[in-house]
Protein backbone atom coordinates (compact mmCIF):
# COMPACT_ATOMS: atom_id res chain seq x y z
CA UNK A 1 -10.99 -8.86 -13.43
CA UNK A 2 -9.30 -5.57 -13.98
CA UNK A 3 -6.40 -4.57 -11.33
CA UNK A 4 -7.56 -1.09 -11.58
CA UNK A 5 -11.06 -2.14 -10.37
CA UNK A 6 -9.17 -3.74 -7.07
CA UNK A 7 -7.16 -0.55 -6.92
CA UNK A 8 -11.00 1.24 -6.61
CA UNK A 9 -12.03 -1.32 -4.27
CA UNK A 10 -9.00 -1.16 -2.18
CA UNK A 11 -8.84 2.78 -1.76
CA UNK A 12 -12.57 3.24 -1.70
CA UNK A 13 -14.05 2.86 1.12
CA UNK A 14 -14.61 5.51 3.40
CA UNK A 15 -12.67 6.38 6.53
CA UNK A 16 -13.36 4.73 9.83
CA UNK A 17 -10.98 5.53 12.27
CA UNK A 18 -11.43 6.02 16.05
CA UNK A 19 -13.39 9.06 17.31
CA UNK A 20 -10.67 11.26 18.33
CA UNK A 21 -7.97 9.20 17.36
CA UNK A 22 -5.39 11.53 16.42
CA UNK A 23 -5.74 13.61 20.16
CA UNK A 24 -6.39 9.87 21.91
CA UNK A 25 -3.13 8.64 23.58
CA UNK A 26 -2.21 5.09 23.92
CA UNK A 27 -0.15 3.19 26.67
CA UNK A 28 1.03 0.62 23.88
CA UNK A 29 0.42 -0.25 20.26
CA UNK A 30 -1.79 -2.97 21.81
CA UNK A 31 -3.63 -0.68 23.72
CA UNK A 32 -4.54 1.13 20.58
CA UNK A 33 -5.65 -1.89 18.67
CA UNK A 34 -7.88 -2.94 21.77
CA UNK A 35 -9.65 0.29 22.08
CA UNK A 36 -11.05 -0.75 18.86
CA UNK A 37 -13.82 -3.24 18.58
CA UNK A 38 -13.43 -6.62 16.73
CA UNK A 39 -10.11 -5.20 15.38
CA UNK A 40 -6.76 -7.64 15.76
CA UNK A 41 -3.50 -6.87 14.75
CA UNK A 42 -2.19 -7.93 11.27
CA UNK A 43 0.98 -6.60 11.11
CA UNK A 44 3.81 -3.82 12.67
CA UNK A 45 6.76 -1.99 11.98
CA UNK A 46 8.25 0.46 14.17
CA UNK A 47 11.10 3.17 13.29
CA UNK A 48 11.71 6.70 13.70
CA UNK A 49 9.34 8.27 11.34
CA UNK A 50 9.07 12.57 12.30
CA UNK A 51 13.48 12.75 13.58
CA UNK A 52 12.31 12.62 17.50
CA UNK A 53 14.12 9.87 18.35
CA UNK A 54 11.50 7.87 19.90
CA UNK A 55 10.55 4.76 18.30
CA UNK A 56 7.16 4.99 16.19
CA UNK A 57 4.83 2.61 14.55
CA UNK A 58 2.65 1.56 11.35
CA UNK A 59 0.10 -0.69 12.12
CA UNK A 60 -2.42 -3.06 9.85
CA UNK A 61 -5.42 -3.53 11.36
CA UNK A 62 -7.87 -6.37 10.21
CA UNK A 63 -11.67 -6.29 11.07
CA UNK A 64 -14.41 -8.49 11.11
CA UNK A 65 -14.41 -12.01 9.06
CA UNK A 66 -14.16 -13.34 5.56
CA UNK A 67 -15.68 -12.36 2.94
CA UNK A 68 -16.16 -9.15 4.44
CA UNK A 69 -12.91 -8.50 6.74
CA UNK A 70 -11.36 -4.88 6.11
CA UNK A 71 -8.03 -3.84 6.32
CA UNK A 72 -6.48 -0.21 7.53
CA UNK A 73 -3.49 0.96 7.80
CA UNK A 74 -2.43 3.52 10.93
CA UNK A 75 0.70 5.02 11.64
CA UNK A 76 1.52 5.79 15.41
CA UNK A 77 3.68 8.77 16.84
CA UNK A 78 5.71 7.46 20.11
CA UNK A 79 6.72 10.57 22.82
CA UNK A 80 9.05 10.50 25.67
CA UNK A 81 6.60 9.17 27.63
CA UNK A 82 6.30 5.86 25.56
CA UNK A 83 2.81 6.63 24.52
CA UNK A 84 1.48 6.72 21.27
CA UNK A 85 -0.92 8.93 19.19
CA UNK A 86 -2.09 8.43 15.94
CA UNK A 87 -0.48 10.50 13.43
CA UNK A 88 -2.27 9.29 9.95
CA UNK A 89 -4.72 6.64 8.78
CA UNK A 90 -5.36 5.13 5.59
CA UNK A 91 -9.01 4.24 4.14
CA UNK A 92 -10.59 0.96 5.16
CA UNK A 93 -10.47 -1.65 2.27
CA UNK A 94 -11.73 -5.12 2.10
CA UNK A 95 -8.94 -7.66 2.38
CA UNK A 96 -9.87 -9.87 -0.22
CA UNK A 97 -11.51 -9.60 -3.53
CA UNK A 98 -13.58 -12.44 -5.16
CA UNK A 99 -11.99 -14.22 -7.25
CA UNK A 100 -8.88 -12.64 -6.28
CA UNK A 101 -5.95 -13.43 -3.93
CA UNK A 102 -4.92 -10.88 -2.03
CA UNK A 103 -1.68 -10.95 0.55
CA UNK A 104 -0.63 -7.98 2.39
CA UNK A 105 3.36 -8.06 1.73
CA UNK A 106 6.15 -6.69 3.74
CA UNK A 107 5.47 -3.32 6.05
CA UNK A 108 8.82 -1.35 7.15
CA UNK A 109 10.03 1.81 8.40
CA UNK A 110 13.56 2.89 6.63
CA UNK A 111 14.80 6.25 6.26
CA UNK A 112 11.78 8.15 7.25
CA UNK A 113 9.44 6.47 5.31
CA UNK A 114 7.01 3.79 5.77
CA UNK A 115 6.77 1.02 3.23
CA UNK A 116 3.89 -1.39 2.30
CA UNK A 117 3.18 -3.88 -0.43
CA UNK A 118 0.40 -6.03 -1.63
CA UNK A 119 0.94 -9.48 -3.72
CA UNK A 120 -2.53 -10.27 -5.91
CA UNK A 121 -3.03 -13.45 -7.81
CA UNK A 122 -5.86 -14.24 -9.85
CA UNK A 123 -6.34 -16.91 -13.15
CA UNK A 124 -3.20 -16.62 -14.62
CA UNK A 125 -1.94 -13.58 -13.63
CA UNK A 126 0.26 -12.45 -10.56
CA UNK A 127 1.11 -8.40 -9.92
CA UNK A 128 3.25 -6.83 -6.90
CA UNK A 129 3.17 -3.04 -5.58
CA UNK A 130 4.77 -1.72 -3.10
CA UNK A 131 3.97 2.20 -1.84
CA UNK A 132 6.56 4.39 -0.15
CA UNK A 133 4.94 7.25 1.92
CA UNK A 134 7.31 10.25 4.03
CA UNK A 135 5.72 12.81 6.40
CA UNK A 136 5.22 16.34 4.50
CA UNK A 137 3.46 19.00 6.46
CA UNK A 138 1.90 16.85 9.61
CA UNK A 139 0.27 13.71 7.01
CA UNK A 140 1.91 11.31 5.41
CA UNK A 141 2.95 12.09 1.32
CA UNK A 142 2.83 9.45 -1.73
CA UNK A 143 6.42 9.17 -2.30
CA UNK A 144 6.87 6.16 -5.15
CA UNK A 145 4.69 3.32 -6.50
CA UNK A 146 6.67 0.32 -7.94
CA UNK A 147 4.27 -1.93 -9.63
CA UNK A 148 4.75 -5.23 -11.12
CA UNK A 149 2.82 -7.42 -13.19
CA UNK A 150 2.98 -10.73 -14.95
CA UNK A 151 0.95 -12.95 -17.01
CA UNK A 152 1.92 -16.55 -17.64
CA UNK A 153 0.84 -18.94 -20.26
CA UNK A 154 -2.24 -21.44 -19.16
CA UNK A 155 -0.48 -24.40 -20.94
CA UNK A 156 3.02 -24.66 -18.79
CA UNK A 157 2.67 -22.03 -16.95
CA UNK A 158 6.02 -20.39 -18.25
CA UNK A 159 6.12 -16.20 -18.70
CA UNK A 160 3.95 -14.99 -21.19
CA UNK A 161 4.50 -11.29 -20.63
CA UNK A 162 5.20 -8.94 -18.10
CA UNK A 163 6.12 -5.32 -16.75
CA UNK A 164 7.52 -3.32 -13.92
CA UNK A 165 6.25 0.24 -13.72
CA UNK A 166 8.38 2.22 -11.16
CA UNK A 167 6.54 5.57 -10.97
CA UNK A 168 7.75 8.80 -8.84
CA UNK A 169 5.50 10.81 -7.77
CA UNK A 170 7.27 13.94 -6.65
CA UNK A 171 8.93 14.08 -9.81
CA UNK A 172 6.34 12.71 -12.31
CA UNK A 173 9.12 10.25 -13.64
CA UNK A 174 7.66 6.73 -14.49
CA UNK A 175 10.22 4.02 -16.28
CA UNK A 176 8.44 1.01 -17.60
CA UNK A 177 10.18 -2.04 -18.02
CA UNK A 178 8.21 -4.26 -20.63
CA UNK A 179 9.06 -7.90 -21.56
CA UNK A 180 7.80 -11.17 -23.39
CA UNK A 181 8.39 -14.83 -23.64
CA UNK A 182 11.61 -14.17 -21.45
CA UNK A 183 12.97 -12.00 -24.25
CA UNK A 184 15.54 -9.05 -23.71
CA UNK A 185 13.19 -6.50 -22.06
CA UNK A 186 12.27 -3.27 -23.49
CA UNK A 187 12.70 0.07 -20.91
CA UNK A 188 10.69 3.44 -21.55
CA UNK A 189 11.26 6.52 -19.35
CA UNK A 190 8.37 8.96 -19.12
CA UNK A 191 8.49 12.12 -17.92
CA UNK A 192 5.34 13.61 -16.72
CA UNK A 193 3.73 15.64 -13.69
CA UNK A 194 4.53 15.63 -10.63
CA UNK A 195 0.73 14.23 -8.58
CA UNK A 196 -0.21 14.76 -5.10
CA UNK A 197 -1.39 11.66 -3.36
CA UNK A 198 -1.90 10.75 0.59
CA UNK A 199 -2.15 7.99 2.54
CA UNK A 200 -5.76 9.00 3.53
CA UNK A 201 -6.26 9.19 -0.76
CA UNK A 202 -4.58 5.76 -1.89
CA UNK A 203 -4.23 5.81 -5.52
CA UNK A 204 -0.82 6.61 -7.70
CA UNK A 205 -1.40 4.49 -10.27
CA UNK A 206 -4.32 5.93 -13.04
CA UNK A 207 -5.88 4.01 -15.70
CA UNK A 208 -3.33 5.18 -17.92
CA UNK A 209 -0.88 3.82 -16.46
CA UNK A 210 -2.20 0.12 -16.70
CA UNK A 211 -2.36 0.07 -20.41
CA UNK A 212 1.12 -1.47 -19.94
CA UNK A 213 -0.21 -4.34 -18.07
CA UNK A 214 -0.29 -7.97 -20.45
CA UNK A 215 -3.21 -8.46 -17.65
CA UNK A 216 -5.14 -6.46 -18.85
């Protein structure tokens, strides 16, 4: 299985937030996650996200059961009042893929940003990314993709190849870091376009990009 076919699956599916999310307030991150129907709460990370100095929140939200439970991603705006509104939403995707393992990593708020990863594993191959997002102009702005991807060898399961793309979106600067049978590793810098990606889009990585990949 291709990783860019996951990356389709995972940012594919259509937007289902609440009906008037954004202009709903909520008592409690709780609160929010009960106002919606068969939805529990996967994970949370809180931090000030828009300089306000009231604590706000990013949320993963998990719906309905395996094979078919979904996954979205919602970022909460606390006030004064210790409410919360819903600032920005991701798409839904579907938490797990086939053949595939999929783990939602580590979620965090630092320096204005909010930070989420996924860890895939599937056959003999493992891959890591990790998106960075900042508020630009009331939604929430594809900042940096770091992307990392190994394949190891089916006989002793020792590194066959593997790469780390680290790719910056605002300036269109991607350095690849390529190795092989735990040789010295090999680093490329590419400078290309800055892209335009947000969290309601998904994406940052192209097909291009993954010709890198030993997986694929």
């Amino acid at each position: 299985m291709r990783i860019v076919n996951i990356l389709v699956i995972f940012f594919g599916f259509g937007m289902l937030p609440l009906a008037n999310a954004q202009s709903d307030s909520y008592k409690s991150v709780q609160a929010f996650v009960a106002s919606m129907p068969g939805a529990t709460l996967e994970l949370e990370a809180t931090g000030d996200l828009n300089d306000d100095e009231h604590p706000d929140s990013i949320v993963s939200i998990l719906r309905g059961a395996t094979p078919n439970q979904t996954r979205q991603i919602y970022i909460l705006f606390g006030s004064d009042l210790g409410t919360y509104k819903v600032a920005d939403n991701s798409g839904e995707e579907i938490a797990c893929c086939g053949t595939t393992d999929v783990e939602f990593g580590d979620m965090e708020i630092t320096e204005h940003s909010v930070f989420f990863s996924y860890h895939r594993r599937w056959h003999n191959c493992v891959n890591d990314t990790q998106y960075q997002y900042k508020l630009n102009k009331n939604t929430f702005k594809l900042i940096e993709v770091l992307y990392s991807s190994t394949l190891y060898k089916e006989d002793d399961d020792s590194m066959k190849a593997s790469v780390e793309i680290n790719k910056n979106l605002v300036t269109g600067r991607m350095v690849i870091t390529k190795s092989k049978n735990n040789k010295k590793s090999q680093k490329t810098i590419i400078k290309g376009k800055p892209e335009l990606f947000y969290l309601k889009d998904g994406g940052g990585l192209d097909a291009a990009d993954y010709k890198y990949d030993p997986c694929q």
